[in-house]
Protein backbone atom coordinates (compact mmCIF):
# COMPACT_ATOMS: atom_id res chain seq x y z
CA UNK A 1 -21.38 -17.15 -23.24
CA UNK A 2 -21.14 -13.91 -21.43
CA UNK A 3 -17.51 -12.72 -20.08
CA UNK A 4 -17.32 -9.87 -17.32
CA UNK A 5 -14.90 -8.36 -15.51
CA UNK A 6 -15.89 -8.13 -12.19
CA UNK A 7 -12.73 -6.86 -10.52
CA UNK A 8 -9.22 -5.54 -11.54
CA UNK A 9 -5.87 -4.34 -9.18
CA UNK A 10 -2.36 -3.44 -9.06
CA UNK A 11 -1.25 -4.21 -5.50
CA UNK A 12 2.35 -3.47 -4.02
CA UNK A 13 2.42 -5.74 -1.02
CA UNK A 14 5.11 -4.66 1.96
CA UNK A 15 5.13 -4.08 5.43
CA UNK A 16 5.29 -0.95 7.64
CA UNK A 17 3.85 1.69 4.82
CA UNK A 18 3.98 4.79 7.04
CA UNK A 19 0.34 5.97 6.10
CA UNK A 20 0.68 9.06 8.24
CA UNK A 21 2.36 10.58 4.46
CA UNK A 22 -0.44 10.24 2.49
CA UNK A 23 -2.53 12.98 3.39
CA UNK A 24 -4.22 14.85 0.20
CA UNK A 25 -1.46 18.02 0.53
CA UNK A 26 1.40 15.55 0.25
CA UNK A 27 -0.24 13.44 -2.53
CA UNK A 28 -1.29 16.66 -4.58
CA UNK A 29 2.27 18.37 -4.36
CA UNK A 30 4.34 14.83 -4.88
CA UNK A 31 1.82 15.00 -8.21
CA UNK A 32 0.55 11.53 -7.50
CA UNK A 33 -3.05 12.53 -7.57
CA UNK A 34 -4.49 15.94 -8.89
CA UNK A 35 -7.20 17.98 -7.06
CA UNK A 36 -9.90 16.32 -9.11
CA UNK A 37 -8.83 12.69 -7.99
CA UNK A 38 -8.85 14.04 -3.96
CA UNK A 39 -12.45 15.85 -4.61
CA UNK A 40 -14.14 12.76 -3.33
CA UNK A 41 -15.04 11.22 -0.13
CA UNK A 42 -11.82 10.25 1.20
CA UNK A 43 -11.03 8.49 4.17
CA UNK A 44 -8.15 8.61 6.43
CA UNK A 45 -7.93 6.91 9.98
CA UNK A 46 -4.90 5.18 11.52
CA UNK A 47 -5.01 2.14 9.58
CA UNK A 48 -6.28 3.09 6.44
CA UNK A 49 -6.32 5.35 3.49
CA UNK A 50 -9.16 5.20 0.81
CA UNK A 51 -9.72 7.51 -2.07
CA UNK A 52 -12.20 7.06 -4.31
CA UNK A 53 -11.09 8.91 -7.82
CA UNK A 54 -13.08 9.35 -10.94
CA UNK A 55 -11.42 6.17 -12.86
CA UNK A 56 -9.83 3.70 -9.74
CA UNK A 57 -9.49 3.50 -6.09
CA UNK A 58 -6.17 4.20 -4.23
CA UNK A 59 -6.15 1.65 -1.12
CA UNK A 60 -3.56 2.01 1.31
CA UNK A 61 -3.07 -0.32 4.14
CA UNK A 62 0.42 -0.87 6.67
CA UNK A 63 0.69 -3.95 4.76
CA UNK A 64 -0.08 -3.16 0.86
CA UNK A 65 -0.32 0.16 -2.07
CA UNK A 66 -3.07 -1.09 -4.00
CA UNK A 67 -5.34 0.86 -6.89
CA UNK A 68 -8.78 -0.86 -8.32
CA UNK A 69 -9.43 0.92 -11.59
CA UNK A 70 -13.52 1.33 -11.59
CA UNK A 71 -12.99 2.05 -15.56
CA UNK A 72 -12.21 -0.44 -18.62
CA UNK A 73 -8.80 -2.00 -17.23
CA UNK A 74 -7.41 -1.45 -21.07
CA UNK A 75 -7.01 2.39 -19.95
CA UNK A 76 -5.57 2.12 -16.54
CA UNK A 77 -2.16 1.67 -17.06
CA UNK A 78 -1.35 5.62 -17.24
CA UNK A 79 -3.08 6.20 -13.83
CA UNK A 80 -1.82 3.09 -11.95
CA UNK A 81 1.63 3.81 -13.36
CA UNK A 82 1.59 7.81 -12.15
CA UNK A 83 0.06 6.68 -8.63
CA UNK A 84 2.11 3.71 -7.86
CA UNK A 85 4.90 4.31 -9.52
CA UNK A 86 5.24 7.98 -7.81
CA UNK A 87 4.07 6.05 -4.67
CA UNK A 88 7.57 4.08 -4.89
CA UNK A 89 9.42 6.35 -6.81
CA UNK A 90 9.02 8.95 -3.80
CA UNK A 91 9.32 6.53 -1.11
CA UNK A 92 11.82 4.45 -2.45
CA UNK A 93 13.11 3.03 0.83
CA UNK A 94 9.47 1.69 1.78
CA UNK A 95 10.05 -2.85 2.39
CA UNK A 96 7.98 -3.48 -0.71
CA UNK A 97 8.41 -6.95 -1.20
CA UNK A 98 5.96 -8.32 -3.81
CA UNK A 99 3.67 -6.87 -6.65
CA UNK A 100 0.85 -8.21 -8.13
CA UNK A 101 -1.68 -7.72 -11.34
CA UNK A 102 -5.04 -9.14 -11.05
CA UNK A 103 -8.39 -9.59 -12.87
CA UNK A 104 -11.63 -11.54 -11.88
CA UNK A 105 -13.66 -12.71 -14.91
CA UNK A 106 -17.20 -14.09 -14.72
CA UNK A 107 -18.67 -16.64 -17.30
CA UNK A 108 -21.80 -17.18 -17.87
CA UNK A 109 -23.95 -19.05 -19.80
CA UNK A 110 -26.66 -17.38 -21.96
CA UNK A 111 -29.41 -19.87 -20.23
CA UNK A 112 -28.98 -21.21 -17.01
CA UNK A 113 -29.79 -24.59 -17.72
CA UNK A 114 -26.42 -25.17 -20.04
CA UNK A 115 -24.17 -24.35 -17.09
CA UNK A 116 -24.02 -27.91 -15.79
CA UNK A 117 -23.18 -29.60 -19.30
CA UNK A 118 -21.04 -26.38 -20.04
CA UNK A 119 -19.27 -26.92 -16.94
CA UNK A 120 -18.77 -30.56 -17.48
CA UNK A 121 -17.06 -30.30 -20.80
CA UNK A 122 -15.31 -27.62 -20.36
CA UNK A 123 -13.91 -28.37 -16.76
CA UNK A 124 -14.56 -32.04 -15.63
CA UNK A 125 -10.90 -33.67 -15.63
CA UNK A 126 -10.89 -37.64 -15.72
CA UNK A 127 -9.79 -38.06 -12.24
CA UNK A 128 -12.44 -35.92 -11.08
CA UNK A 129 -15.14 -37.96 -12.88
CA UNK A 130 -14.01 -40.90 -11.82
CA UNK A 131 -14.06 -40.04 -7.84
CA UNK A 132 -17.52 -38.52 -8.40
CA UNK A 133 -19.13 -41.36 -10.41
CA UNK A 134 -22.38 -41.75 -10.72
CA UNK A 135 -22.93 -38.12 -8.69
CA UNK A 136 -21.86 -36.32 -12.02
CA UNK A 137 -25.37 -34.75 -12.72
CA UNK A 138 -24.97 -32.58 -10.01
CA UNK A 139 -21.82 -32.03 -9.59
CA UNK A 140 -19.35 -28.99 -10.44
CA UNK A 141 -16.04 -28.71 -11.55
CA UNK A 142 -12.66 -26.20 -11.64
CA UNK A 143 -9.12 -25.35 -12.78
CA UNK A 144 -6.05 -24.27 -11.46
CA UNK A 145 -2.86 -23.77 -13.49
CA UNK A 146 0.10 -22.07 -13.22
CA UNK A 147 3.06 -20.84 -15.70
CA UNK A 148 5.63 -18.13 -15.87
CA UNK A 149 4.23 -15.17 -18.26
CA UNK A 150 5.61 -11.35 -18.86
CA UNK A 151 8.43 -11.91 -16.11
CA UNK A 152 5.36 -12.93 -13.43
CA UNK A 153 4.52 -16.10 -12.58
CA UNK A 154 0.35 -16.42 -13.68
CA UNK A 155 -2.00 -18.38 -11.10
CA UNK A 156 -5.30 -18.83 -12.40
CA UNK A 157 -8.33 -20.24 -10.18
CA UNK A 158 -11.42 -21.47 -12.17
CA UNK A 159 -14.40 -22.16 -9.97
CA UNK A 160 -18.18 -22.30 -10.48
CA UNK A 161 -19.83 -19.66 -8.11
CA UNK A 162 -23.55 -18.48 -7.83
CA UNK A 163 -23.96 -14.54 -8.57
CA UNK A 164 -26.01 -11.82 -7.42
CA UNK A 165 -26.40 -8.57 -8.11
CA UNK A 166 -24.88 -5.84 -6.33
CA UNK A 167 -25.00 -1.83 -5.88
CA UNK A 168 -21.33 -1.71 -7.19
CA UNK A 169 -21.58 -5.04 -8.74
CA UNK A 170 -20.07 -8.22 -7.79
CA UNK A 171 -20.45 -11.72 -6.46
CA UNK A 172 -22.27 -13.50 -3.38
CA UNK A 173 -22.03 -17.08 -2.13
CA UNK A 174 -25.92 -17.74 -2.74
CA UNK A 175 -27.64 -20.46 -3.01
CA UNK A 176 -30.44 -19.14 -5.68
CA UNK A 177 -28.24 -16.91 -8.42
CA UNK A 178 -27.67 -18.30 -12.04
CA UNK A 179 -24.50 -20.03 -11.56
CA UNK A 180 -21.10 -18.77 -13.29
CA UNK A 181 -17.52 -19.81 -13.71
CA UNK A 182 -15.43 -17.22 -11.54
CA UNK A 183 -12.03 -17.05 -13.38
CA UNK A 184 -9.36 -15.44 -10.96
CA UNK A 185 -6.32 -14.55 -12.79
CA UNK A 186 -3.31 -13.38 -10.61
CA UNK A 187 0.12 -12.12 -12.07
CA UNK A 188 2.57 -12.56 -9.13
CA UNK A 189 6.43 -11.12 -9.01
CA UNK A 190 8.21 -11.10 -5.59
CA UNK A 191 10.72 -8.26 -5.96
CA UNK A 192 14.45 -9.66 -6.04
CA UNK A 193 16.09 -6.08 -4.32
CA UNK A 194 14.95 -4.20 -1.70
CA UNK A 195 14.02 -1.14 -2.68
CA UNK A 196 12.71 -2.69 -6.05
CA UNK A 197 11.81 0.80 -7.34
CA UNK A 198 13.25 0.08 -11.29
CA UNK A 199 11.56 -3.47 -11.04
CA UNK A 200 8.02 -2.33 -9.44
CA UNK A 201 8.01 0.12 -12.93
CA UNK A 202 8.48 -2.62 -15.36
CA UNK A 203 5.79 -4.81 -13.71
CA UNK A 204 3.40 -1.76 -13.70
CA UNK A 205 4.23 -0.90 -17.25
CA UNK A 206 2.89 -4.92 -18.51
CA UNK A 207 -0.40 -4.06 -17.27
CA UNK A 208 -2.03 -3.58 -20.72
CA UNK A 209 -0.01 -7.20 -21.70
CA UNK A 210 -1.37 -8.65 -18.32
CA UNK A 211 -4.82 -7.69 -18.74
CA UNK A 212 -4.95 -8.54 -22.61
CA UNK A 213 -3.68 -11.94 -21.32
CA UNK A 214 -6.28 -12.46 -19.30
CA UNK A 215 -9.41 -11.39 -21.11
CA UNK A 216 -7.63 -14.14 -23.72
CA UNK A 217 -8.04 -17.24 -21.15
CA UNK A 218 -11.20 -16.24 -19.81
CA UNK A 219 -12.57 -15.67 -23.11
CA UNK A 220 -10.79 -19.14 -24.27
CA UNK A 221 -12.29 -20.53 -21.26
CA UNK A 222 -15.94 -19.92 -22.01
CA UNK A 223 -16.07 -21.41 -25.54
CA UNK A 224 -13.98 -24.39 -24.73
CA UNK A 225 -17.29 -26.97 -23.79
CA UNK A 226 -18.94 -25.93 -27.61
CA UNK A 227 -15.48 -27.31 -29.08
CA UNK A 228 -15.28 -30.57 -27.39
């Protein structure tokens, strides 16, 4: 069984970020970002800030601070901790009200035709077989479960999916790709004071434990229908 990150992100969620601050000057002398990180193709309009650094993505939108790392998530937590954490540490008084960790994880079988028994076993709850019936054969199951994890509360999302290749990789809704579980593992914390400067750093700094934790159930989750 094959396990793949497909997507990771810290994201600071608020309302009214003043993006009219974060031009490349401001961001190179606040040292959030160094000239190397602002060398790319960045784009600035009125509702959006994008810059696409050598190791993540800095996203900034009126509503949420977010950075993708585009390098193995186990060695982002220096970079997302100088860029957000100066982010909020030099705007302390910006309404953040929420942060969250995430991590996408596809699983996929090493031939396509044990996804459906794989999927079964591993997935197939009895109240789910018992609406379904006699449609089992070509039917598809999930998971969903919640529980309170490194101070966050952890929502994961299990669903089968159909893949595709992609320039940048990634996932489309198609009707032809080898079929995969898409494992969607969100680390949620709504911030308790506003500004939650002191609380937005000690989320940040569990991103290694976060992202540990979730290669763990996604890896868990893939072996689980050869142990039934």
């Amino acid at each position: 069984m094959a396990v793949e990150l497909v997507n990771a992100s810290a994201v600071i969620v608020g309302h009214d970020v003043n993006l009219s601050i974060f031009r490349p000057p401001w961001l190179r002398d606040q040292k959030i970002l160094s000239d190397e990180e602002l060398a790319g193709d960045v784009v600035i309009t009125p509702l959006m800030v994008r810059i696409p650094a050598p190791t993540f993505e800095l996203l900034i939108l009126p509503d949420r601070v977010q950075v993708r790392p585009s390098d193995d998530p186990g060695k982002a937590q220096s970079d997302i901790l100088r860029v957000l954490g100066g982010i909020v540490s030099t705007l302390p008084h910006t309404p953040f009200t929420a942060i969250g960790l995430n991590f996408d994880y596809l699983m996929t079988p090493e031939e396509h035709a044990e996804f459906q028994s794989w999927n079964k076993d591993s997935f197939a709850a009895p109240f789910s077989v018992d609406v379904i019936g006699s449609a089992q054969e070509e039917a598809r199951f999930g998971a969903y479960y919640s529980f309170d994890t490194l101070e966050m509360c952890l929502k994961a999302d299990l669903k089968p999916v159909r893949r595709t290749e992609q320039p940048e990789g990634g996932i489309l809704k198609s009707s032809t790709g080898p079929e995969a579980m898409l494992g969607k593992f969100n680390f949620h914390r709504d911030l308790k004071e506003r500004p939650g400067v002191s609380e937005i750093l000690q989320v940040l700094g569990r991103w290694n434990d976060a992202a540990s934790l979730a290669l763990m159930m996604a890896e868990s989750a893939s072996v689980r229908g050869g142990q039934g």
